[in-house]
Protein backbone atom coordinates (compact mmCIF):
# COMPACT_ATOMS: atom_id res chain seq x y z
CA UNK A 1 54.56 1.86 -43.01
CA UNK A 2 56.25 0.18 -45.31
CA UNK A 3 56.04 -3.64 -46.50
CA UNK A 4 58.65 -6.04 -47.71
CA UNK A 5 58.29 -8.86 -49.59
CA UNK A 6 61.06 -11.12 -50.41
CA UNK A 7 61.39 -14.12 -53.01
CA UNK A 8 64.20 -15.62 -54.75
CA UNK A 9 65.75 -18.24 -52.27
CA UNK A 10 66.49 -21.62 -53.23
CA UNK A 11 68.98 -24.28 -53.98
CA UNK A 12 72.06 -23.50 -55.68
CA UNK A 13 75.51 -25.30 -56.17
CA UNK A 14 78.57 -23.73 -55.12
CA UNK A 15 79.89 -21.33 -57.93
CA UNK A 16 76.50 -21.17 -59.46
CA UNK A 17 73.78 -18.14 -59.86
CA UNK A 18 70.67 -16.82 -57.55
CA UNK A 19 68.58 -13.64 -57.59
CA UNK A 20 67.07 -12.42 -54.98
CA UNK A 21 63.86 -9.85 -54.85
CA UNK A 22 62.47 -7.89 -52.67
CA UNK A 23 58.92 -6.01 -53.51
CA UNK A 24 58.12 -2.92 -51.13
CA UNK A 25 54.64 -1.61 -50.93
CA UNK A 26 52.63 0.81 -48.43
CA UNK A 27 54.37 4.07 -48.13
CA UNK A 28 57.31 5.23 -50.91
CA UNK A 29 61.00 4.29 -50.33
CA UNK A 30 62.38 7.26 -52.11
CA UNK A 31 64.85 8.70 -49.68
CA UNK A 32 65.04 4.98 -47.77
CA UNK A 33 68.28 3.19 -47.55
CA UNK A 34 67.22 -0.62 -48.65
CA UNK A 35 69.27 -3.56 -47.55
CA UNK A 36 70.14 -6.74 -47.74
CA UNK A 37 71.19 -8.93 -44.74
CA UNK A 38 71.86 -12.87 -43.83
CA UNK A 39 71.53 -14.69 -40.62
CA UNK A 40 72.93 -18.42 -40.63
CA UNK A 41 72.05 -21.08 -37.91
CA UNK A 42 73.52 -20.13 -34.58
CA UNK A 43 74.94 -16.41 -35.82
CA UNK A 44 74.17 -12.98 -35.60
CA UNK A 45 72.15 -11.38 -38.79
CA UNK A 46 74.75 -9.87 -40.54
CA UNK A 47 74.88 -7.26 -43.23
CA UNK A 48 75.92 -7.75 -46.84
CA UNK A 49 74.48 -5.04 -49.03
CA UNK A 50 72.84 -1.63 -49.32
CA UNK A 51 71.65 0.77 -52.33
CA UNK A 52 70.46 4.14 -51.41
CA UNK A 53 67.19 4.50 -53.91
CA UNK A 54 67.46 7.97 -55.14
CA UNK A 55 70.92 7.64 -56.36
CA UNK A 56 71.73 3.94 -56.81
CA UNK A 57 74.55 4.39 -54.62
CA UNK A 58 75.88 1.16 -53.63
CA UNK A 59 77.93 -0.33 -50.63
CA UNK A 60 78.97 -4.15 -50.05
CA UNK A 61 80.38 -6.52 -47.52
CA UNK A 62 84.09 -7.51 -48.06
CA UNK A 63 82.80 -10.95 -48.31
CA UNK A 64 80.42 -10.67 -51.10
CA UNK A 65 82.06 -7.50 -52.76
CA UNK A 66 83.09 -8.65 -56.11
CA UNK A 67 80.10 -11.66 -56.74
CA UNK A 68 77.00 -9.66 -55.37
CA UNK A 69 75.33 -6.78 -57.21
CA UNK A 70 72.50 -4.56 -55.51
CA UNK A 71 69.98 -3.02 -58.01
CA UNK A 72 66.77 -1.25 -57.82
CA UNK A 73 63.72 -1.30 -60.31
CA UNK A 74 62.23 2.08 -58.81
CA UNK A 75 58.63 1.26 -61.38
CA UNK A 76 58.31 -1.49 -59.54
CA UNK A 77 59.39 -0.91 -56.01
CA UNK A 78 61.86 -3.83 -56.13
CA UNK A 79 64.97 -4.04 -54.89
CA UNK A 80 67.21 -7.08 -56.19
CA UNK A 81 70.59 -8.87 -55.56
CA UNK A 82 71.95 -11.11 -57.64
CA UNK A 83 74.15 -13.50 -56.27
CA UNK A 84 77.18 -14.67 -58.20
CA UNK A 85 80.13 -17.21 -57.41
CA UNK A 86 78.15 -18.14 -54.39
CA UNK A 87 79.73 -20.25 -51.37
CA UNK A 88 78.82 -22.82 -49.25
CA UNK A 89 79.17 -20.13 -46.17
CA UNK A 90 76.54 -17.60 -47.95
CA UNK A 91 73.88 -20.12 -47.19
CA UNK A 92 71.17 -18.64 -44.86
CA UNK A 93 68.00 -16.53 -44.20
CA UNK A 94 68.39 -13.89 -46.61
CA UNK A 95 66.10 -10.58 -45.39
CA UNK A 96 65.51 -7.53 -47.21
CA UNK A 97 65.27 -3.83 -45.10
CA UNK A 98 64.26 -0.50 -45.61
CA UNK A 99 65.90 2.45 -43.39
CA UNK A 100 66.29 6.19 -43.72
CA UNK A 101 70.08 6.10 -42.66
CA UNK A 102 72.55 6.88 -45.67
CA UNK A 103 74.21 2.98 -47.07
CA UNK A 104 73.48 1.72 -43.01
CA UNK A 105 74.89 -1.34 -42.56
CA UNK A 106 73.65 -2.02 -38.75
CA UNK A 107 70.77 -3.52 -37.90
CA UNK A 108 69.67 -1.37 -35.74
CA UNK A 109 69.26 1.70 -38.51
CA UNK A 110 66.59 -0.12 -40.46
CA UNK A 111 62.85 0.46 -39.41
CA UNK A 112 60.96 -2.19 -41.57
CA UNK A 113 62.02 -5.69 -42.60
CA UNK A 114 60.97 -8.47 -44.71
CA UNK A 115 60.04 -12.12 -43.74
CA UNK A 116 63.08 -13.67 -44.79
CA UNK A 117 64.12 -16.22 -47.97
CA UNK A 118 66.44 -19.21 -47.66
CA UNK A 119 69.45 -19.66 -49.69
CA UNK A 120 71.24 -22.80 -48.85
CA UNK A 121 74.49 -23.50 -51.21
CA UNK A 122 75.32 -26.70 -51.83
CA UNK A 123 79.56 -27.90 -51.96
């Protein structure tokens, strides 16, 4: 089992800065995909980032390629985006995942999942 902790969310303007983190415990996440997604009021959760932990391999959402950056802290199990250039449309529920797939980006392919953090942007 694995446990995901997320922290980070807030209040931001539009164009401004936010990190998000996400603190696994329980069992290791070496060999895990981990992941960010998003769900906003009334739509589906959506993906927007991945890093597979051995490697640091990355892979991005068009629309956050370019302002987001994935990162991983493997001494302390934490998994972080930082959120650049952000936009009144990346406001929602921010949740962090953990998955054995390769980069997944569908829901479906990640077994474990955090409680969620709230990023609302402000125009």
């Amino acid at each position: 089992q694995v446990q995901l902790v997320e922290s980070g969310g807030g209040l931001v303007q539009a164009g401004g800065s936010l990190r998000l983190s996400c603190v696994a415990s329980g069992r290791t996440v070496s060999g895990y995909t981990m992941g960010w997604f998003r769900q906003a009021p009334g739509k589906e959760r959506e993906f927007v980032a991945a890093i597979w932990w051995n490697s640091g391999s990355t892979r991005y959402a068009d629309s956050v390629k370019g302002r987001f950056t994935i990162s991983r802290d493997d001494a302390k199990s934490t998994v972080y985006l930082q959120m650049n250039a952000v936009k009144p449309e990346d406001t929602a529920v921010h949740y962090c995942a953990a998955g054995p797939n390769y980069l997944a980006s569908m829901r479906t392919q990640y077994n474990y999942w955090g409680q969620g953090t709230q990023v609302t942007v402000s125009s």
